[in-house]
PDB file of N, CA and C in Angstrom:
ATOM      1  N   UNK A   1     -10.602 186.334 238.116  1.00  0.00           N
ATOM      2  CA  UNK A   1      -9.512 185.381 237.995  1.00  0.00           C
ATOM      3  C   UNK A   1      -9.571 184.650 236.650  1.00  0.00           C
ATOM      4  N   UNK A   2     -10.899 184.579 235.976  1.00  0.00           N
ATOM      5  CA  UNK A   2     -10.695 183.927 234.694  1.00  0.00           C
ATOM      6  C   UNK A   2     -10.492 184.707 234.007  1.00  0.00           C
ATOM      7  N   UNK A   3     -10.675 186.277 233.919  1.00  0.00           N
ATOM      8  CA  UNK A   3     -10.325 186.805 232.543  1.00  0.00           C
ATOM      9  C   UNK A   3      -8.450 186.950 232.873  1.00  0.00           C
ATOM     10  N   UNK A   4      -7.690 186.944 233.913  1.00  0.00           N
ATOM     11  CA  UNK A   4      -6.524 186.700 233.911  1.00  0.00           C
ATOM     12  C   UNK A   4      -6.147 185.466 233.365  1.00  0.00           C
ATOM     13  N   UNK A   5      -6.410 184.277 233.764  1.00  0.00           N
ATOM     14  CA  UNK A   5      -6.033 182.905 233.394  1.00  0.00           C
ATOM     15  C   UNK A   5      -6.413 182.991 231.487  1.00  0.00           C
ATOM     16  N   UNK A   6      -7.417 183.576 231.165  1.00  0.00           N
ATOM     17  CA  UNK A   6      -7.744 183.789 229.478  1.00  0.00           C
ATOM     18  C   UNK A   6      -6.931 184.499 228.641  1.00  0.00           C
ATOM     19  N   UNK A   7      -6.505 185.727 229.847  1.00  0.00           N
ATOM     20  CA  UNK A   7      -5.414 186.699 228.931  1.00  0.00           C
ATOM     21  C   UNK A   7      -4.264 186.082 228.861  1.00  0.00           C
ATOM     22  N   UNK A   8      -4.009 185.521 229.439  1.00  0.00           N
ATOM     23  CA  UNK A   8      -2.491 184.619 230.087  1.00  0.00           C
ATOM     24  C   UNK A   8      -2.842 183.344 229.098  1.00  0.00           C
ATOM     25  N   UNK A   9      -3.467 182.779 228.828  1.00  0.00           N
ATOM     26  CA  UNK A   9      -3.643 181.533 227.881  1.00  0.00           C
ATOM     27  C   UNK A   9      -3.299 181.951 226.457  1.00  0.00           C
ATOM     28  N   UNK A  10      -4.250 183.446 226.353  1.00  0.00           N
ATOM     29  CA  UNK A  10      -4.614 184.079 224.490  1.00  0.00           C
ATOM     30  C   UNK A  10      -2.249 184.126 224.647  1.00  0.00           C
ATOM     31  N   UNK A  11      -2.019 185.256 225.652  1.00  0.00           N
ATOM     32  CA  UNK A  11      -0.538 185.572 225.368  1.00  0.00           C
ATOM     33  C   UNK A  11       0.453 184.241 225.072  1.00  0.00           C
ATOM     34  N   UNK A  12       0.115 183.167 225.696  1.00  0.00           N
ATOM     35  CA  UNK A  12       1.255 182.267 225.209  1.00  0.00           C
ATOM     36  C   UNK A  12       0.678 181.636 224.244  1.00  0.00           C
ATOM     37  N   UNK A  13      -0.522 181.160 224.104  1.00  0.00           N
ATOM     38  CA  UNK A  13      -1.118 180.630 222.256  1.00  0.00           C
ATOM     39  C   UNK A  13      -0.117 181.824 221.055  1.00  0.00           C
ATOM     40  N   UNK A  14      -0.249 183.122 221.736  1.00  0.00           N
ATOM     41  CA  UNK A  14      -0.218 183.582 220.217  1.00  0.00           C
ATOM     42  C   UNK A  14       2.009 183.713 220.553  1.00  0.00           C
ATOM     43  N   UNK A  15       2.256 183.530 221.718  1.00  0.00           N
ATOM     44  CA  UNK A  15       3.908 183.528 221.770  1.00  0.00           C
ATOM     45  C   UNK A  15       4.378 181.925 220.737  1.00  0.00           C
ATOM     46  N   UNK A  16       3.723 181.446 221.435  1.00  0.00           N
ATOM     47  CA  UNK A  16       3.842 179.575 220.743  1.00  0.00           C
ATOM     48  C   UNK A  16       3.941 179.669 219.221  1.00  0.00           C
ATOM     49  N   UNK A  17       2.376 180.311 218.585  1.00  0.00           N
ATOM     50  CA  UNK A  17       2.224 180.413 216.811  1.00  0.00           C
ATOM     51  C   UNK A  17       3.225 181.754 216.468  1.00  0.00           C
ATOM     52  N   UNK A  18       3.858 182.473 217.195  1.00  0.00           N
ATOM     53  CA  UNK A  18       4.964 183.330 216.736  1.00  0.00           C
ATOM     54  C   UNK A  18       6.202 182.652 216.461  1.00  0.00           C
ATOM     55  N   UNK A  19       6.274 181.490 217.453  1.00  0.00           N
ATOM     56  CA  UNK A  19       7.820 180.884 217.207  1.00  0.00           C
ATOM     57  C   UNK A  19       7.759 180.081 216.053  1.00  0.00           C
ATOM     58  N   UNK A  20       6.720 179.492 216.012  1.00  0.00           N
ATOM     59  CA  UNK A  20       6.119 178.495 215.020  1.00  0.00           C
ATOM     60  C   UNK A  20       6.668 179.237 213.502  1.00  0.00           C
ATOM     61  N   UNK A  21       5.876 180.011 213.398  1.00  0.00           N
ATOM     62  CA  UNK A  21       5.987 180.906 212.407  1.00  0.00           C
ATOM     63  C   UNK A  21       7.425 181.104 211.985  1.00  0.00           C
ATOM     64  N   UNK A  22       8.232 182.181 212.982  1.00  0.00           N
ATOM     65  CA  UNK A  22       9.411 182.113 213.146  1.00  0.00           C
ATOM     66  C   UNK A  22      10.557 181.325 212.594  1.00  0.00           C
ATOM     67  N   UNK A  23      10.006 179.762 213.015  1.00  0.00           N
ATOM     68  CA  UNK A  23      10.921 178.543 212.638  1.00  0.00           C
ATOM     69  C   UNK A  23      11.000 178.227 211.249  1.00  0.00           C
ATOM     70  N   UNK A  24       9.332 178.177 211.512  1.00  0.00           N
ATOM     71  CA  UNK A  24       9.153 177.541 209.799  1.00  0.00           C
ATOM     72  C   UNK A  24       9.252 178.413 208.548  1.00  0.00           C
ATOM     73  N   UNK A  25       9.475 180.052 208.545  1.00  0.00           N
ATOM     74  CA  UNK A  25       9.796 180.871 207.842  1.00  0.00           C
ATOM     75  C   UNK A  25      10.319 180.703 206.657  1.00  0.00           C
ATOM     76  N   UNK A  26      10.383 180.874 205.355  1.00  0.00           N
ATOM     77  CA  UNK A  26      11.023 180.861 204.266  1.00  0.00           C
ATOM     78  C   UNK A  26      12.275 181.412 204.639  1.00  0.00           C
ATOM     79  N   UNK A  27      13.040 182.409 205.532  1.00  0.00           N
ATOM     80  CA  UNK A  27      14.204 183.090 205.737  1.00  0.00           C
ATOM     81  C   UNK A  27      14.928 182.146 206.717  1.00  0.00           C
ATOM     82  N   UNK A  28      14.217 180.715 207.670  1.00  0.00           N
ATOM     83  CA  UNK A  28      15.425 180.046 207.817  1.00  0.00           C
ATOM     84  C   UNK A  28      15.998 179.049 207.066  1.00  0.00           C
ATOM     85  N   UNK A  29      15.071 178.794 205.908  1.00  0.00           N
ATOM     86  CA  UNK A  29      15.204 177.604 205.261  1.00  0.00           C
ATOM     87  C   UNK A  29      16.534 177.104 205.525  1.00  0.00           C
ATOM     88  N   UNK A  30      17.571 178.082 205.093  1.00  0.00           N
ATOM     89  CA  UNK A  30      18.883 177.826 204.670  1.00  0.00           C
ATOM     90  C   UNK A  30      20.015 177.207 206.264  1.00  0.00           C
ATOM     91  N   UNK A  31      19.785 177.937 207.200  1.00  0.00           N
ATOM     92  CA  UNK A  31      19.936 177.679 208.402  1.00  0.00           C
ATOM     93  C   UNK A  31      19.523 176.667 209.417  1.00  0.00           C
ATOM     94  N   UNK A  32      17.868 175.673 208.606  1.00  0.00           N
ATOM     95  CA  UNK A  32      17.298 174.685 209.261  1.00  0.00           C
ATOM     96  C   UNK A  32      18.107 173.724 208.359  1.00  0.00           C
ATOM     97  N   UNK A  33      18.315 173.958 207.561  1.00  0.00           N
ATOM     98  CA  UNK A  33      19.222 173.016 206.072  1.00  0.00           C
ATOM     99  C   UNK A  33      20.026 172.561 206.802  1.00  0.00           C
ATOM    100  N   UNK A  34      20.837 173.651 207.417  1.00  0.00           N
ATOM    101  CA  UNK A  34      22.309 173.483 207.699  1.00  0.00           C
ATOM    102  C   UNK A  34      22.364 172.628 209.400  1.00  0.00           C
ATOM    103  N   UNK A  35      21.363 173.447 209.936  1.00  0.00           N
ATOM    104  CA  UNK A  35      21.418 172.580 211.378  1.00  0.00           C
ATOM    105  C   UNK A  35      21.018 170.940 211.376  1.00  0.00           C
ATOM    106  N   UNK A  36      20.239 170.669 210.250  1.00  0.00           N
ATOM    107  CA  UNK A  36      19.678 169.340 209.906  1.00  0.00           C
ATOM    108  C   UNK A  36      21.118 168.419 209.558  1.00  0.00           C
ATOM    109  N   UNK A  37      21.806 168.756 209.013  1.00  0.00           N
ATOM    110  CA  UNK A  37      22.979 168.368 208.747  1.00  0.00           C
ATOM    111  C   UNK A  37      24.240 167.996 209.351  1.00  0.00           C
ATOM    112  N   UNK A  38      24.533 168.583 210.702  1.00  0.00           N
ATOM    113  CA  UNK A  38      25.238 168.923 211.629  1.00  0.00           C
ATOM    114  C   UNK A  38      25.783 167.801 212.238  1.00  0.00           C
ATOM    115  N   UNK A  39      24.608 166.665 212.301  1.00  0.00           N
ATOM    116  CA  UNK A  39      24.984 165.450 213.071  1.00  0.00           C
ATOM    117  C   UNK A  39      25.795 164.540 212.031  1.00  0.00           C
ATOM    118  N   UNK A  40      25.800 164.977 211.123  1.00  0.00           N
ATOM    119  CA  UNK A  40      26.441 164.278 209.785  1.00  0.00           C
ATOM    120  C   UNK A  40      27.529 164.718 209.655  1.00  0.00           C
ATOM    121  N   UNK A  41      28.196 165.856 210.414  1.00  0.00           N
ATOM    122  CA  UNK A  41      29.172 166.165 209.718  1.00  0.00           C
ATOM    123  C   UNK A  41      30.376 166.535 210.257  1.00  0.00           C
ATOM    124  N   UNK A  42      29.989 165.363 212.075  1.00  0.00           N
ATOM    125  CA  UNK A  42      30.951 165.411 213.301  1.00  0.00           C
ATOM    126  C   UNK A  42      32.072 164.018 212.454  1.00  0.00           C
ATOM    127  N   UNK A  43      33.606 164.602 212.698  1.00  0.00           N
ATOM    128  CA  UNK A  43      34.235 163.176 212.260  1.00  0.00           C
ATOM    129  C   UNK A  43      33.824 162.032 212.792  1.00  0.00           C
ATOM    130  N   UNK A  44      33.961 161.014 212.048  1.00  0.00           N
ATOM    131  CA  UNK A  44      33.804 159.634 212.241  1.00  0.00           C
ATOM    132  C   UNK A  44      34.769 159.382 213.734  1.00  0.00           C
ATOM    133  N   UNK A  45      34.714 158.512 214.723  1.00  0.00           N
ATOM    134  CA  UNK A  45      35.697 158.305 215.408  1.00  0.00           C
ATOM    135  C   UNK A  45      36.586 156.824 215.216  1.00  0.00           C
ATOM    136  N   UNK A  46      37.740 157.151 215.533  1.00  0.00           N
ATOM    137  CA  UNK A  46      39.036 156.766 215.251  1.00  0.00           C
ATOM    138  C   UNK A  46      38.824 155.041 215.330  1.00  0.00           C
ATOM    139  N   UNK A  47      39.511 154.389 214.325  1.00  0.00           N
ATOM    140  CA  UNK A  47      39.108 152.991 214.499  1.00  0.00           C
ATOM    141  C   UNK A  47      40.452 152.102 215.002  1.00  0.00           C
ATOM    142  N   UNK A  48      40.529 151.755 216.168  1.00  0.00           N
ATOM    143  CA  UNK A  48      41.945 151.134 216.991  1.00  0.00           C
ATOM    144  C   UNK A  48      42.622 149.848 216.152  1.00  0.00           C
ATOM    145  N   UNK A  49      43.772 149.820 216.096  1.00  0.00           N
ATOM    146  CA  UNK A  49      44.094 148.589 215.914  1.00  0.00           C
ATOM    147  C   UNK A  49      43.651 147.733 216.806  1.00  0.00           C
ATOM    148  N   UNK A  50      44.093 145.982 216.534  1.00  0.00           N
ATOM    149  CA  UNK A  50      43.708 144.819 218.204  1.00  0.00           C
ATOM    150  C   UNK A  50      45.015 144.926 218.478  1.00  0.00           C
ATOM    151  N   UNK A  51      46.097 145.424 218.262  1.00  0.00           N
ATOM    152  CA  UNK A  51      47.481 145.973 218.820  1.00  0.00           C
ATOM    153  C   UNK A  51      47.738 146.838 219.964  1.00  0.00           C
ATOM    154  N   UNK A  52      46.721 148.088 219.026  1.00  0.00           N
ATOM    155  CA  UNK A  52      46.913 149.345 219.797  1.00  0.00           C
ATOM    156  C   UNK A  52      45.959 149.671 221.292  1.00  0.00           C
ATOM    157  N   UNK A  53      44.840 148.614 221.089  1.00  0.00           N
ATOM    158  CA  UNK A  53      43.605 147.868 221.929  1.00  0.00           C
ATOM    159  C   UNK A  53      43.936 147.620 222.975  1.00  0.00           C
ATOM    160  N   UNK A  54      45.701 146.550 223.167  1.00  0.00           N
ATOM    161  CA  UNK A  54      45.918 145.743 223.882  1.00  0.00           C
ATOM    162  C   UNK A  54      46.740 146.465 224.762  1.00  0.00           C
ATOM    163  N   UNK A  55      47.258 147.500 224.201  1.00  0.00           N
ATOM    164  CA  UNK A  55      48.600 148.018 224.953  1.00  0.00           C
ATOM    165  C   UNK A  55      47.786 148.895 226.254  1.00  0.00           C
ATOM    166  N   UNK A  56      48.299 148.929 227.797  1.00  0.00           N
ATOM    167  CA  UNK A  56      48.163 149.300 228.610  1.00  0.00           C
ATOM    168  C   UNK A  56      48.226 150.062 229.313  1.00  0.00           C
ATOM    169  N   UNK A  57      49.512 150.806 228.237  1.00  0.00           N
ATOM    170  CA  UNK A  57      50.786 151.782 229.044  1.00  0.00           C
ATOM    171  C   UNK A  57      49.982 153.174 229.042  1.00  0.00           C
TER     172      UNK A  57
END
């Protein structure tokens, strides 16, 4: 049962430092750039008049 629980530990250590790798890659640079950015670049939302505030209809 421990050399299962060891093989099963080594497989997701080395799945984990694959994504790692993966992410931090020189080939997403351009794509982590762009997702970093994203929250910046939802429109502003709409600013009401105290006119348009009041109306009910």
């Amino acid at each position: 049962m421990a050399v299962l629980n060891a093989i099963a530990t080594l497989l997701v250590m080395i799945t984990f430092l694959g994504i790692v790798w993966w992410a931090f890659s020189r080939g997403r640079a351009d794509a982590n750039r762009e997702a970093a950015m994203l929250p910046f670049a939802l429109p502003d939302e709409p600013v009401m008049n105290k006119k348009e505030g009041m109306n009910h209809e």
